[in-house]
Protein backbone atom coordinates (compact mmCIF):
# COMPACT_ATOMS: atom_id res chain seq x y z
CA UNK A 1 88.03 135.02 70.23
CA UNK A 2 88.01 131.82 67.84
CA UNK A 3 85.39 129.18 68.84
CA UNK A 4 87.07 125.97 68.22
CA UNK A 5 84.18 124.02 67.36
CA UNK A 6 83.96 120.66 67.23
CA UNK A 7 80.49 119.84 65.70
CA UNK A 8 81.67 121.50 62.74
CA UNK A 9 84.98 119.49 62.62
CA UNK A 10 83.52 116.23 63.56
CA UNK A 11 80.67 117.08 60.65
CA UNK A 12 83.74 117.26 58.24
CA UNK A 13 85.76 114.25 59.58
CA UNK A 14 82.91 112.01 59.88
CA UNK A 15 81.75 113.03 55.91
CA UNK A 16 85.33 111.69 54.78
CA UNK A 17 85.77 108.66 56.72
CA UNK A 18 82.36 107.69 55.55
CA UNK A 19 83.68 107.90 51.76
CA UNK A 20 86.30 105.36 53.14
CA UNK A 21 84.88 102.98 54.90
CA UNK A 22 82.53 102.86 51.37
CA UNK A 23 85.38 102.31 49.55
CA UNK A 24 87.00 99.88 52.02
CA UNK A 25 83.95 97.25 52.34
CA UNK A 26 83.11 97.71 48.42
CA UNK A 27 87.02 96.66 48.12
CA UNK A 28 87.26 94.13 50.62
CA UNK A 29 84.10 93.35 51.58
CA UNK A 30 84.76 93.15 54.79
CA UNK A 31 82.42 96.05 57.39
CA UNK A 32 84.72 97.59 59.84
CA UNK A 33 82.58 96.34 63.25
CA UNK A 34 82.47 97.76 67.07
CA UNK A 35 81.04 96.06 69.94
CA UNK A 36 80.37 98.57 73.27
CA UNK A 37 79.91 96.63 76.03
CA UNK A 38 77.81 98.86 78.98
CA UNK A 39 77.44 97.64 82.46
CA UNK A 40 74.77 98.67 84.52
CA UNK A 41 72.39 100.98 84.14
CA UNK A 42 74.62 104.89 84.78
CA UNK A 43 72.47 106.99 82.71
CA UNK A 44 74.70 109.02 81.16
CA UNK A 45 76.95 106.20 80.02
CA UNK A 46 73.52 105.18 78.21
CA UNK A 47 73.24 107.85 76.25
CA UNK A 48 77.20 107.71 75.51
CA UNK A 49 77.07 104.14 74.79
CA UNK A 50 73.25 105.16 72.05
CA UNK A 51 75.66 107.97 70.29
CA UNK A 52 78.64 105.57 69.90
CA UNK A 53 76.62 103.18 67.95
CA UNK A 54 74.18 105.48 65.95
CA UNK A 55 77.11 106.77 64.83
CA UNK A 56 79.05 103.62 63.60
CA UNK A 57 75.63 102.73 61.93
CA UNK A 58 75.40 105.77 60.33
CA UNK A 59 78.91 105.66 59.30
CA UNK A 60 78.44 102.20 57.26
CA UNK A 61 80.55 100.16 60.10
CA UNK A 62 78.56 97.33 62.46
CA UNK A 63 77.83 97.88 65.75
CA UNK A 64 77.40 95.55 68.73
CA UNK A 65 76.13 96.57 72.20
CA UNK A 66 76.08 94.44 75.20
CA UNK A 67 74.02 95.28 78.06
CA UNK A 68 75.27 93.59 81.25
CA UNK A 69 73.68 94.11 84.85
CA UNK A 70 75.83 96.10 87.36
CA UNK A 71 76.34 93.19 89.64
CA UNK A 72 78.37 91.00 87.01
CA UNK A 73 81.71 89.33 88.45
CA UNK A 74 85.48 90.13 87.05
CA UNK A 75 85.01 86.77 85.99
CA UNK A 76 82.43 86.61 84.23
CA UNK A 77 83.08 90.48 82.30
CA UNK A 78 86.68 88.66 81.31
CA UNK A 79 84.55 85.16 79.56
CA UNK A 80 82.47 88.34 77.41
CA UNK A 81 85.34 90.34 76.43
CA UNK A 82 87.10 86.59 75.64
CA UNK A 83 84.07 85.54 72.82
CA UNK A 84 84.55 89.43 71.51
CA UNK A 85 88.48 89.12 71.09
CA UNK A 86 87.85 85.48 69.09
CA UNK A 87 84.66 87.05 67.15
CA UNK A 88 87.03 87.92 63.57
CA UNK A 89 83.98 90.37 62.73
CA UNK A 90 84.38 92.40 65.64
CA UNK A 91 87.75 95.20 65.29
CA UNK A 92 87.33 97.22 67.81
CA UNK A 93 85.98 96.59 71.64
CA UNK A 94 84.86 99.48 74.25
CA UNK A 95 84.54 98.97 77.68
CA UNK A 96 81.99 101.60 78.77
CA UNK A 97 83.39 103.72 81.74
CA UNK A 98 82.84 104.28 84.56
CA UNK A 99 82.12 100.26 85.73
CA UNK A 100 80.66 99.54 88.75
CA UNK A 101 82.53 100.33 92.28
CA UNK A 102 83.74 95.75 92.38
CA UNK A 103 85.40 96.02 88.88
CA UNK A 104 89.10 97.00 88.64
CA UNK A 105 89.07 99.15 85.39
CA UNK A 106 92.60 98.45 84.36
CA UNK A 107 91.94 95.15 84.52
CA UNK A 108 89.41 94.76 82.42
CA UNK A 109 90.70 97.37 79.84
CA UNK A 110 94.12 94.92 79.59
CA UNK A 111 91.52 91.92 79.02
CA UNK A 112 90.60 93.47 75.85
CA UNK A 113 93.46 92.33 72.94
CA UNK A 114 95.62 95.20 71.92
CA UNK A 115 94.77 95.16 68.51
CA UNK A 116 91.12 95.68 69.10
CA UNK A 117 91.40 98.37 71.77
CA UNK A 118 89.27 100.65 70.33
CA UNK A 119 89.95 103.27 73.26
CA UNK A 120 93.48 103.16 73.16
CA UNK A 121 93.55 102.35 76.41
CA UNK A 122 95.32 99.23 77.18
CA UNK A 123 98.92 99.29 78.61
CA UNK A 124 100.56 98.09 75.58
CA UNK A 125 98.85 100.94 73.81
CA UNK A 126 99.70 103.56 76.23
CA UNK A 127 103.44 102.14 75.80
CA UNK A 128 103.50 102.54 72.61
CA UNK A 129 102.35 105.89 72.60
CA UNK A 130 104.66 106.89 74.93
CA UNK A 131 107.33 104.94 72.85
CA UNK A 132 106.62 107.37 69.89
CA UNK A 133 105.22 104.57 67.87
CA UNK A 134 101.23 104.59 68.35
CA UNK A 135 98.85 101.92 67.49
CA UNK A 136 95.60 103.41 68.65
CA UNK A 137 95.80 106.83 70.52
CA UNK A 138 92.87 107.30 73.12
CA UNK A 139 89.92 109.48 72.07
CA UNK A 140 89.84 112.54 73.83
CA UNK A 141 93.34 113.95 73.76
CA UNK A 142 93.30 112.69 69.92
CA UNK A 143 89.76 114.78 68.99
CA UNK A 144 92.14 117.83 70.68
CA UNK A 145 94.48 117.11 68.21
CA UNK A 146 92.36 117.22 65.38
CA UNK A 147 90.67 119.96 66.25
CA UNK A 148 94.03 122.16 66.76
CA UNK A 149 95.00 121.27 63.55
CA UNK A 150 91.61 121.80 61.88
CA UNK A 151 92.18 125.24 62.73
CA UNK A 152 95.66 125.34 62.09
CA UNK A 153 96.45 126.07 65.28
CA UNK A 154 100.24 124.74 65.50
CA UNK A 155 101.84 123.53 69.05
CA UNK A 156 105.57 123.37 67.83
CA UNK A 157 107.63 125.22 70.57
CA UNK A 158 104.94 126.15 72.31
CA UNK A 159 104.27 126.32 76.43
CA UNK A 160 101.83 124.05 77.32
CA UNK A 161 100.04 123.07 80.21
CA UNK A 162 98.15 120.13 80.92
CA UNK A 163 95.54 120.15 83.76
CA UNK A 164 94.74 116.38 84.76
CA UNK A 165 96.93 113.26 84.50
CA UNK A 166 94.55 110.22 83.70
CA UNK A 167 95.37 107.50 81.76
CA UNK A 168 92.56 108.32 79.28
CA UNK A 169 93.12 111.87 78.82
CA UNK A 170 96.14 113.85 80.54
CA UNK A 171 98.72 111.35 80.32
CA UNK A 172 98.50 110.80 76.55
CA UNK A 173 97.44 114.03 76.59
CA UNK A 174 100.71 115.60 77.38
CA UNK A 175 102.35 112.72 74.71
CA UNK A 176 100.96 113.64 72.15
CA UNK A 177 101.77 117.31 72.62
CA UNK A 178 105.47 115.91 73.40
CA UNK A 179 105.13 114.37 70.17
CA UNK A 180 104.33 118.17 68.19
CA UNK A 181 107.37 119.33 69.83
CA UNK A 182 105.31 121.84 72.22
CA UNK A 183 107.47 122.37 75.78
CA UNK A 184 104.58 120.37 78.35
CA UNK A 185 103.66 120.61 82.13
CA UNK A 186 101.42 118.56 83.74
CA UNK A 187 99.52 119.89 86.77
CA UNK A 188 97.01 118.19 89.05
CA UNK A 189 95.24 118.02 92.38
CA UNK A 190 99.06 118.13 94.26
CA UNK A 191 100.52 121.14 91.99
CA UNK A 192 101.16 124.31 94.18
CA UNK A 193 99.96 127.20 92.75
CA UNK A 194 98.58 126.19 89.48
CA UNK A 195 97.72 129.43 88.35
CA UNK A 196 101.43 130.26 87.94
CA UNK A 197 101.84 127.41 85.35
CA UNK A 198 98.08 128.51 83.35
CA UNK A 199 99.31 131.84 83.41
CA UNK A 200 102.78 131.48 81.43
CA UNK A 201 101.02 129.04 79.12
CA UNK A 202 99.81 129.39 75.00
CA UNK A 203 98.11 126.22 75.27
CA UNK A 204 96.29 125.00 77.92
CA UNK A 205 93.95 121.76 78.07
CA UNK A 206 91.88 121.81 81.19
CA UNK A 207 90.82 118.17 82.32
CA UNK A 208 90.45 118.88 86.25
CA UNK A 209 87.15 117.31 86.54
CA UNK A 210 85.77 120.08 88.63
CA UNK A 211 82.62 122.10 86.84
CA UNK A 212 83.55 126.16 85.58
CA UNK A 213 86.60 124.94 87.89
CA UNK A 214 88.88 127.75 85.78
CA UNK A 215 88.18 131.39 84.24
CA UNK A 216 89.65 134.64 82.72
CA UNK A 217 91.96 135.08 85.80
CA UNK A 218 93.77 131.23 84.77
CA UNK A 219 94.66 132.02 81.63
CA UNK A 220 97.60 134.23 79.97
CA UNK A 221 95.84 136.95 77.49
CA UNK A 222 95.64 135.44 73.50
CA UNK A 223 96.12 132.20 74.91
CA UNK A 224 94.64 128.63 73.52
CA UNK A 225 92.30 127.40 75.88
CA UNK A 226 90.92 123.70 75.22
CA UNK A 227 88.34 122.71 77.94
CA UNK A 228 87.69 118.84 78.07
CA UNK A 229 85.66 118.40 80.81
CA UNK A 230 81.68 118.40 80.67
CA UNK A 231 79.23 118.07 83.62
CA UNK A 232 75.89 118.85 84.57
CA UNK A 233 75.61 120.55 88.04
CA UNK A 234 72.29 119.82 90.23
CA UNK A 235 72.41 123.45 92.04
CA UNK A 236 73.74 126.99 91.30
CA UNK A 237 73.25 129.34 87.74
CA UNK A 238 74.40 126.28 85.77
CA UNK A 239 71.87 123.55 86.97
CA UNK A 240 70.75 120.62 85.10
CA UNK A 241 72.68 122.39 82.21
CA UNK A 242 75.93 121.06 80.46
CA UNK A 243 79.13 122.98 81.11
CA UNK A 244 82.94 122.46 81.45
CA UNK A 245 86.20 122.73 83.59
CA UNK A 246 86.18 126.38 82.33
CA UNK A 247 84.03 129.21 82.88
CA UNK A 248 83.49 129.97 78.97
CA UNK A 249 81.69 133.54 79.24
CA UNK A 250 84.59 135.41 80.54
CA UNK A 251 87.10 134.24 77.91
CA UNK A 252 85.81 136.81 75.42
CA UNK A 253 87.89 139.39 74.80
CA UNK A 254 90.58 137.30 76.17
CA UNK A 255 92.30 134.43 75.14
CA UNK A 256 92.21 134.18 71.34
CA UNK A 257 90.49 130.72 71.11
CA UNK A 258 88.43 128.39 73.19
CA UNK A 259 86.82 125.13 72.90
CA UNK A 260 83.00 125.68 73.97
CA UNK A 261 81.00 123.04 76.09
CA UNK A 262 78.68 121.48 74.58
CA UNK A 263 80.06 121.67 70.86
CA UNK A 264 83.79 121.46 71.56
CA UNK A 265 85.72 118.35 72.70
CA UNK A 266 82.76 116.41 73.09
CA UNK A 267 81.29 115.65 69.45
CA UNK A 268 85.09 114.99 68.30
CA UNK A 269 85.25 112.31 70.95
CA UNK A 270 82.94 110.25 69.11
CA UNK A 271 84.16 110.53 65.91
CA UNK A 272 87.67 109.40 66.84
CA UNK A 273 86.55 106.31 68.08
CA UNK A 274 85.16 105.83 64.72
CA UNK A 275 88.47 106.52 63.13
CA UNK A 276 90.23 103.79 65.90
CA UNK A 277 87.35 101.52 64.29
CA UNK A 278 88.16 102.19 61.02
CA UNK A 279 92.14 101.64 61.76
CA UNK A 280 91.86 98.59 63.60
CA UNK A 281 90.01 97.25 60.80
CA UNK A 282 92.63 98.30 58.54
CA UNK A 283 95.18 96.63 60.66
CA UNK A 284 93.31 93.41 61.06
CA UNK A 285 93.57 93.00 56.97
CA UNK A 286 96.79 93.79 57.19
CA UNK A 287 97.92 91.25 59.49
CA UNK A 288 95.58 88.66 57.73
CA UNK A 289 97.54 89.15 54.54
């Protein structure tokens, strides 16, 4: 079995884009800049939110964070995301998810201006995905992407099967593998008998949201298996240790490559929100021109 792994991708990725953003601000000295705006105190989202700008620091780009307590109003989210879309040295704006239980995500996301949507996540964004025509593509089903065709690993005419259909990964998910020309089904909580759509699959990207959720038994032999979720489970064998929507050990032997959690989506996640940085910096030139 190939281990699709996304360190090592992400370590080759990040090494060129930080040749370009080098070139870019010695050219047009201008520094590609991110602002990540966390609410509350979720500690996980902390550490997501730390990564997210090490990395653009490391990278050469600016970074902004904005801590915000848990109890801030619609209202008063909207006036900080306003002074971020007017600030000309910001390019790209995240919206650290999830917010607290009073916020309405979606409107929040679509308070953030298209063109500095670092997530890819507002609706004009998703339409234009969709539409065949992308701007910014969201993270997670882009780092699957990359890392398919790091390892040459092509989708053309091939059956595959989304598991999840949120807006940040399974919907644009299933796009983009529209987009390859691979033949796509997307299952979910309502699907009867899932395992007869995993099982006539090559490809399958597993973003259930339910911890070692899938295993050998899902998954048609010298299959593709990409596993996006990651969790940490309090009880059981796994406790208080990272895993994924799939049950990783018993793939051996089995399906002819698989993404492993830690190491697989995960790290690539990051680094294409750099890239979205990067672009929407590009674009913002562009349009100044």
């Amino acid at each position: 079995m190939l281990i699709l792994d996304g360190k090592q991708v992400a370590r080759a990725r990040f090494e060129r884009l930080k040749v370009k953003i080098f070139d870019f601000k010695a050219k047009y000295s201008m520094t590609p800049g991110l602002a990540v705006i966390l609410v509350g105190e979720n500690p996980a989202s902390k550490v997501y939110v730390h990564n997210k700008t090490k990395t653009c620091n490391e990278l050469g780009m600016s970074s902004t964070q904005i801590n915000l307590p848990a109890t801030i109003s619609q209202q008063d989210l909207n006036a900080r995301i306003a002074e971020l879309n007017a600030d000309r040295s910001i390019h790209g704006i995240l919206v650290q998810l999830p917010l607290p239980k009073h916020l309405s995500e979606h409107k929040i996301l679509d308070e953030i201006l298209a063109r500095k949507d670092a997530d890819g996540l507002h609706i004009e964004n998703q339409g234009l995905l969709w539409a065949g025509r992308p701007r910014i593509i969201p993270c997670t089903p882009n780092a699957v992407m990359a890392i398919l065709e790091h390892y040459q690993i092509s989708v053309a005419s091939k059956r595959a099967v989304v598991i999840g259909r949120s807006q940040i990964v399974g919907k644009p998910m299933a796009s983009l593998l529209l987009s390859r020309d691979a033949s796509v089904s997307i299952c979910h909580s309502k699907t009867k008998d899932l395992l007869a759509y995993t099982r006539s699959a090559e490809l399958v990207i597993v973003a259930a949201g339910q911890a070692r959720f899938l295993g050998r038994e899902a998954f048609a032999k010298g299959a593709v298996v990409v596993d996006v979720g990651i969790h940490r489970p309090t009880s059981g064998d796994f406790a208080n240790k990272l895993c994924g929507d799939v049950r990783f050990e018993e793939l051996e032997n089995w399906v002819s490559a698989a993404t492993p959690v830690p190491g697989g989506v995960g790290p690539m996640t990051i680094q294409m929100l750099m890239e979205n940085t990067f672009r929407l910096a590009e674009l913002s030139l562009a349009e100044s021109k």
